[in-house]
N, C-alpha and C. Protein backbone atom coordinates (compact mmCIF):
# COMPACT_ATOMS: atom_id res chain seq x y z
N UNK A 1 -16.49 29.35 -83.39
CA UNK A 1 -15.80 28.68 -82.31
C UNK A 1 -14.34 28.45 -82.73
N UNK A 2 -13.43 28.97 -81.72
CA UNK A 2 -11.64 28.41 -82.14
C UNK A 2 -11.70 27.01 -81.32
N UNK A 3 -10.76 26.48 -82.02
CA UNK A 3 -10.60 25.32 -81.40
C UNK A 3 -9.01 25.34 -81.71
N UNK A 4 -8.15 24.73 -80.90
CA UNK A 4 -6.38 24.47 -80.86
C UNK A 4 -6.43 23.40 -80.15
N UNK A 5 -4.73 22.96 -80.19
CA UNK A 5 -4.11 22.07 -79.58
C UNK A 5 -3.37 22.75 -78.19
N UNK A 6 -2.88 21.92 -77.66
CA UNK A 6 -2.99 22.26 -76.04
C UNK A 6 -1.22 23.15 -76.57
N UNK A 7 -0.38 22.35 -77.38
CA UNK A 7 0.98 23.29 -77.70
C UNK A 7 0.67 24.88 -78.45
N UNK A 8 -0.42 24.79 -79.21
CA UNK A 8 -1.11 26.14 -79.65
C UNK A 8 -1.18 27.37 -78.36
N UNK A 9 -1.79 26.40 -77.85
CA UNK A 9 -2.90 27.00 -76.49
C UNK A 9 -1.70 27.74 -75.87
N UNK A 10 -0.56 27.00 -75.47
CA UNK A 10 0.42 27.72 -74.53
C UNK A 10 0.75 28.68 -75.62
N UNK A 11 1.27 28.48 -76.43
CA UNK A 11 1.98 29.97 -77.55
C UNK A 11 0.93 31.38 -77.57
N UNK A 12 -0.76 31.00 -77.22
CA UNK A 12 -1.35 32.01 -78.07
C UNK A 12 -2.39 32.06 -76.26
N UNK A 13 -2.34 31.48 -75.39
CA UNK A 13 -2.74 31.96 -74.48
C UNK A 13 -3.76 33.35 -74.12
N UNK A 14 -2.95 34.02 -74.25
CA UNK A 14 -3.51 35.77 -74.04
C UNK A 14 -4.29 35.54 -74.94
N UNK A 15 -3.90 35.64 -76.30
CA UNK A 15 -5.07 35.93 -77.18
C UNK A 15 -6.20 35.16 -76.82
N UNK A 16 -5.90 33.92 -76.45
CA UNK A 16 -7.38 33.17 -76.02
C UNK A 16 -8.40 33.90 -75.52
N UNK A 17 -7.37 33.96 -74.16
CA UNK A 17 -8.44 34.38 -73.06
C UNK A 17 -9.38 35.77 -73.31
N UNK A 18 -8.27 36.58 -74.48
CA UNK A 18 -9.22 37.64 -74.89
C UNK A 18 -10.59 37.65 -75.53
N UNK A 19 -10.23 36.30 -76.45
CA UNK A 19 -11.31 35.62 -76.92
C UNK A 19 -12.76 35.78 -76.30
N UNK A 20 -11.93 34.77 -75.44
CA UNK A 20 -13.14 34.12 -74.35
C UNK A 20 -13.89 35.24 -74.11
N UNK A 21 -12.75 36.14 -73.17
CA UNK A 21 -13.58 37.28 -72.89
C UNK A 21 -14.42 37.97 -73.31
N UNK A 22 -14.34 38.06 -74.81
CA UNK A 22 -15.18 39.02 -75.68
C UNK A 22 -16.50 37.90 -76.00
N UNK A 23 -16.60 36.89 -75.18
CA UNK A 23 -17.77 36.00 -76.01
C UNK A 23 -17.16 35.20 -76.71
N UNK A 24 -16.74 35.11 -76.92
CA UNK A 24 -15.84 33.90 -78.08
C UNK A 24 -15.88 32.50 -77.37
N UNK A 25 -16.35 31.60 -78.28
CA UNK A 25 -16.50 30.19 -77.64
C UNK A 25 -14.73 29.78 -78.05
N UNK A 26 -13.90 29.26 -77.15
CA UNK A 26 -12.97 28.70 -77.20
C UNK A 26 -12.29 27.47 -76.54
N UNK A 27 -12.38 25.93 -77.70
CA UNK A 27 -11.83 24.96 -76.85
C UNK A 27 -10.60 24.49 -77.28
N UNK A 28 -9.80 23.68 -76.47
CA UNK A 28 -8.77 23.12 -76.32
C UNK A 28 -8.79 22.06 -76.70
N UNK A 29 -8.10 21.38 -77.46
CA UNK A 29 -8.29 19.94 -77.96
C UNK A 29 -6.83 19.65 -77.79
N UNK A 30 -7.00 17.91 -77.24
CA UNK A 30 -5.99 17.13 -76.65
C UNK A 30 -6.12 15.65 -77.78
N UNK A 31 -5.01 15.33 -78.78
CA UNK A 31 -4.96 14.35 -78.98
C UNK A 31 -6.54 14.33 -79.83
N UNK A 32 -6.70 15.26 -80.59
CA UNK A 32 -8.23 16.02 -82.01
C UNK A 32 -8.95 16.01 -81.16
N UNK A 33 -9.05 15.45 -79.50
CA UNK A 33 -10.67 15.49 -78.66
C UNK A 33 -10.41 16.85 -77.68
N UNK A 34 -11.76 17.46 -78.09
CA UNK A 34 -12.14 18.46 -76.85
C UNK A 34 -11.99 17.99 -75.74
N UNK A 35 -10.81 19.06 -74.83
CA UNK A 35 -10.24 18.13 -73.75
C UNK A 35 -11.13 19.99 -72.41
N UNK A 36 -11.09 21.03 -72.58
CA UNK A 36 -11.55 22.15 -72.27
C UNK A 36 -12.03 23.28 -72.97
N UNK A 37 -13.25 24.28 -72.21
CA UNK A 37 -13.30 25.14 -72.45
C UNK A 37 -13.16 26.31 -72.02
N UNK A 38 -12.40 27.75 -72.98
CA UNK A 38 -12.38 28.80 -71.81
C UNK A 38 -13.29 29.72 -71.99
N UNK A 39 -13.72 29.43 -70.54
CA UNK A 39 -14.85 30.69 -70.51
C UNK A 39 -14.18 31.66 -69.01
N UNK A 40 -15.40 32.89 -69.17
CA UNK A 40 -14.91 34.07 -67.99
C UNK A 40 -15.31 33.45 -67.14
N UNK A 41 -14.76 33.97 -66.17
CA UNK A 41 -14.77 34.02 -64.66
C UNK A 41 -15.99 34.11 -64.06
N UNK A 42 -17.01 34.17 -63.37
CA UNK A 42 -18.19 34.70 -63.34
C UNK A 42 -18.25 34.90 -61.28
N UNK A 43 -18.19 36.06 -61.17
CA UNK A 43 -17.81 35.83 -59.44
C UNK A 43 -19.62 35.90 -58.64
N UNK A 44 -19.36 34.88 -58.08
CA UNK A 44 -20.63 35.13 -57.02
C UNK A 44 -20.99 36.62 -56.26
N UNK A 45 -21.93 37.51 -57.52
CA UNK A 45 -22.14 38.18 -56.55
C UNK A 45 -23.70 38.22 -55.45
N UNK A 46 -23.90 37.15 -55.30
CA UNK A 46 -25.16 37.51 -54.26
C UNK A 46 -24.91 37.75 -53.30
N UNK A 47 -25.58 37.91 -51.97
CA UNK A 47 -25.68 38.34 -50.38
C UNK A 47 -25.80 36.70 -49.87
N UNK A 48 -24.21 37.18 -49.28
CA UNK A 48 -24.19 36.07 -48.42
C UNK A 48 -25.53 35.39 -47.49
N UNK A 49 -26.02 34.69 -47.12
CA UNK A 49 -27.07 34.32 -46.12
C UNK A 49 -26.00 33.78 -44.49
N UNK A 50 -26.28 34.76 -43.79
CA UNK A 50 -26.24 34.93 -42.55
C UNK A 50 -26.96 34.04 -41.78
N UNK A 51 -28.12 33.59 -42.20
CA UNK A 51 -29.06 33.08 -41.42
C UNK A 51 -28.82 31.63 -40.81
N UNK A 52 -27.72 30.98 -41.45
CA UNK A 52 -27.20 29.72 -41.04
C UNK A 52 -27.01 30.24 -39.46
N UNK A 53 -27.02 28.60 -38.87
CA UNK A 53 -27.01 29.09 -37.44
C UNK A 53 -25.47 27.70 -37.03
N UNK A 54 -24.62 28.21 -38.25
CA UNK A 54 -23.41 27.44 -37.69
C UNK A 54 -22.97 27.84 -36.08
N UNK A 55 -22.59 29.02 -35.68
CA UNK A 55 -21.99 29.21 -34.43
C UNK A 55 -22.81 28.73 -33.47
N UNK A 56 -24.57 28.68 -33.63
CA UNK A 56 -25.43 28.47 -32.53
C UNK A 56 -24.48 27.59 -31.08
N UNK A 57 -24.76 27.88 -30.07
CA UNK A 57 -24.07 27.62 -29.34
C UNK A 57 -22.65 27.68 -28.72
N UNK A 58 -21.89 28.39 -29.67
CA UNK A 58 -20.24 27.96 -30.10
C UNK A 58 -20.15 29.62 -29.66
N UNK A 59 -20.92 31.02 -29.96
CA UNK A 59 -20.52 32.13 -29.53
C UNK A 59 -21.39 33.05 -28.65
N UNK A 60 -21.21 33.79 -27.38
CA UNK A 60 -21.86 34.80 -26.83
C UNK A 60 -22.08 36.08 -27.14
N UNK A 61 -22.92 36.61 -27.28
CA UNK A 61 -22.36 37.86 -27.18
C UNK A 61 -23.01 39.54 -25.95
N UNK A 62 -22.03 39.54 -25.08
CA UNK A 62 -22.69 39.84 -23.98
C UNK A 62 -23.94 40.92 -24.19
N UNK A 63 -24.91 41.09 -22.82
CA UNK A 63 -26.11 41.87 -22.97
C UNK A 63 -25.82 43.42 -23.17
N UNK A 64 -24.33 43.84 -22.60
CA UNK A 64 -23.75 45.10 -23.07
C UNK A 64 -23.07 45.93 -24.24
N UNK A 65 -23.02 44.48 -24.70
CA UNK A 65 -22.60 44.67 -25.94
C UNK A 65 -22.29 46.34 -27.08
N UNK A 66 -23.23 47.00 -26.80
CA UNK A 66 -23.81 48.10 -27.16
C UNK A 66 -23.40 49.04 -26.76
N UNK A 67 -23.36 49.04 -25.19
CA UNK A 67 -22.62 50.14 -24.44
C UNK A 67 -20.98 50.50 -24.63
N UNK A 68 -21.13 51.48 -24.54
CA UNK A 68 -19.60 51.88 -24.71
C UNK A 68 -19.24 53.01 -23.48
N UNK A 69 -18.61 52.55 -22.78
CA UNK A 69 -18.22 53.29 -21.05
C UNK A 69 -17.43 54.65 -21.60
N UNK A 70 -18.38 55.14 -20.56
CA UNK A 70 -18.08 57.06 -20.34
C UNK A 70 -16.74 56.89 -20.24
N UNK A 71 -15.43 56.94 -19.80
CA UNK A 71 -14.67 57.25 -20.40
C UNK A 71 -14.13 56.54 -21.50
N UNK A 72 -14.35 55.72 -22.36
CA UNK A 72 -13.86 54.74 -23.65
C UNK A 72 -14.67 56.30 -24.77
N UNK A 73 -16.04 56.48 -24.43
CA UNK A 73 -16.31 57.66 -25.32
C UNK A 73 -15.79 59.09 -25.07
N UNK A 74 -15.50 59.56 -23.83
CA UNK A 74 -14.52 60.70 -23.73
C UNK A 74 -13.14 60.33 -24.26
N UNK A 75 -12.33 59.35 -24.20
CA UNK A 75 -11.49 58.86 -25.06
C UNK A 75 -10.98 59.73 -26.58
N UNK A 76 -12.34 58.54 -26.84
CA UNK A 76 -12.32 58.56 -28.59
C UNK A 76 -13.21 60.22 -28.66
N UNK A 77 -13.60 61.15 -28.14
CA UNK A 77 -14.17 62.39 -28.28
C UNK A 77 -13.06 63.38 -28.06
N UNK A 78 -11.97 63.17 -27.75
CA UNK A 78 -10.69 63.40 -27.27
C UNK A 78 -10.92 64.47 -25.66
N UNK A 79 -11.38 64.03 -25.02
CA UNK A 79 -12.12 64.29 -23.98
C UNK A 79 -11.23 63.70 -22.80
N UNK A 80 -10.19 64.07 -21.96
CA UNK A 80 -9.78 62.80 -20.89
C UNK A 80 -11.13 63.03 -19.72
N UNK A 81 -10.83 61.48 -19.55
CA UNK A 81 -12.21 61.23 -18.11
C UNK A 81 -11.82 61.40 -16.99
């Protein structure tokens, strides 16, 4: 484990965080007391859940939804209607 002072910490920064990165336990000490530690980042990767029913009520979405009008698809088919 490294341990520094917070004036350390700013001079040697990078190297810390490389630290950290590689596994390296690294804390910060403020005044001889462990004041932080740096660790990685760790990003949420799960699947959002959809299933909340925040909008319930708040959005429509019409019964046509789906359809897309004969000429909007001659359109985009480069087709004029």
């Amino acid at each position: 484990m490294t341990t520094t002072n917070v004036a350390e910490a700013k001079a040697r920064l990078s190297a810390l965080i490389d630290q950290a990165l590689a596994g390296g336990d690294v804390v910060i000490n403020k005044d001889g007391k462990p004041l932080v530690r740096l660790v990685p980042y760790e990003r949420d990767t799960r699947p959002r859940d959809l299933s909340v029913r925040i909008w319930t009520g708040e959005v429509r979405i019409a019964e046509d939804f789906g359809e897309l009008p004969a000429d909007w698809l001659a359109e985009f088919e480069g087709r004029r209607g």
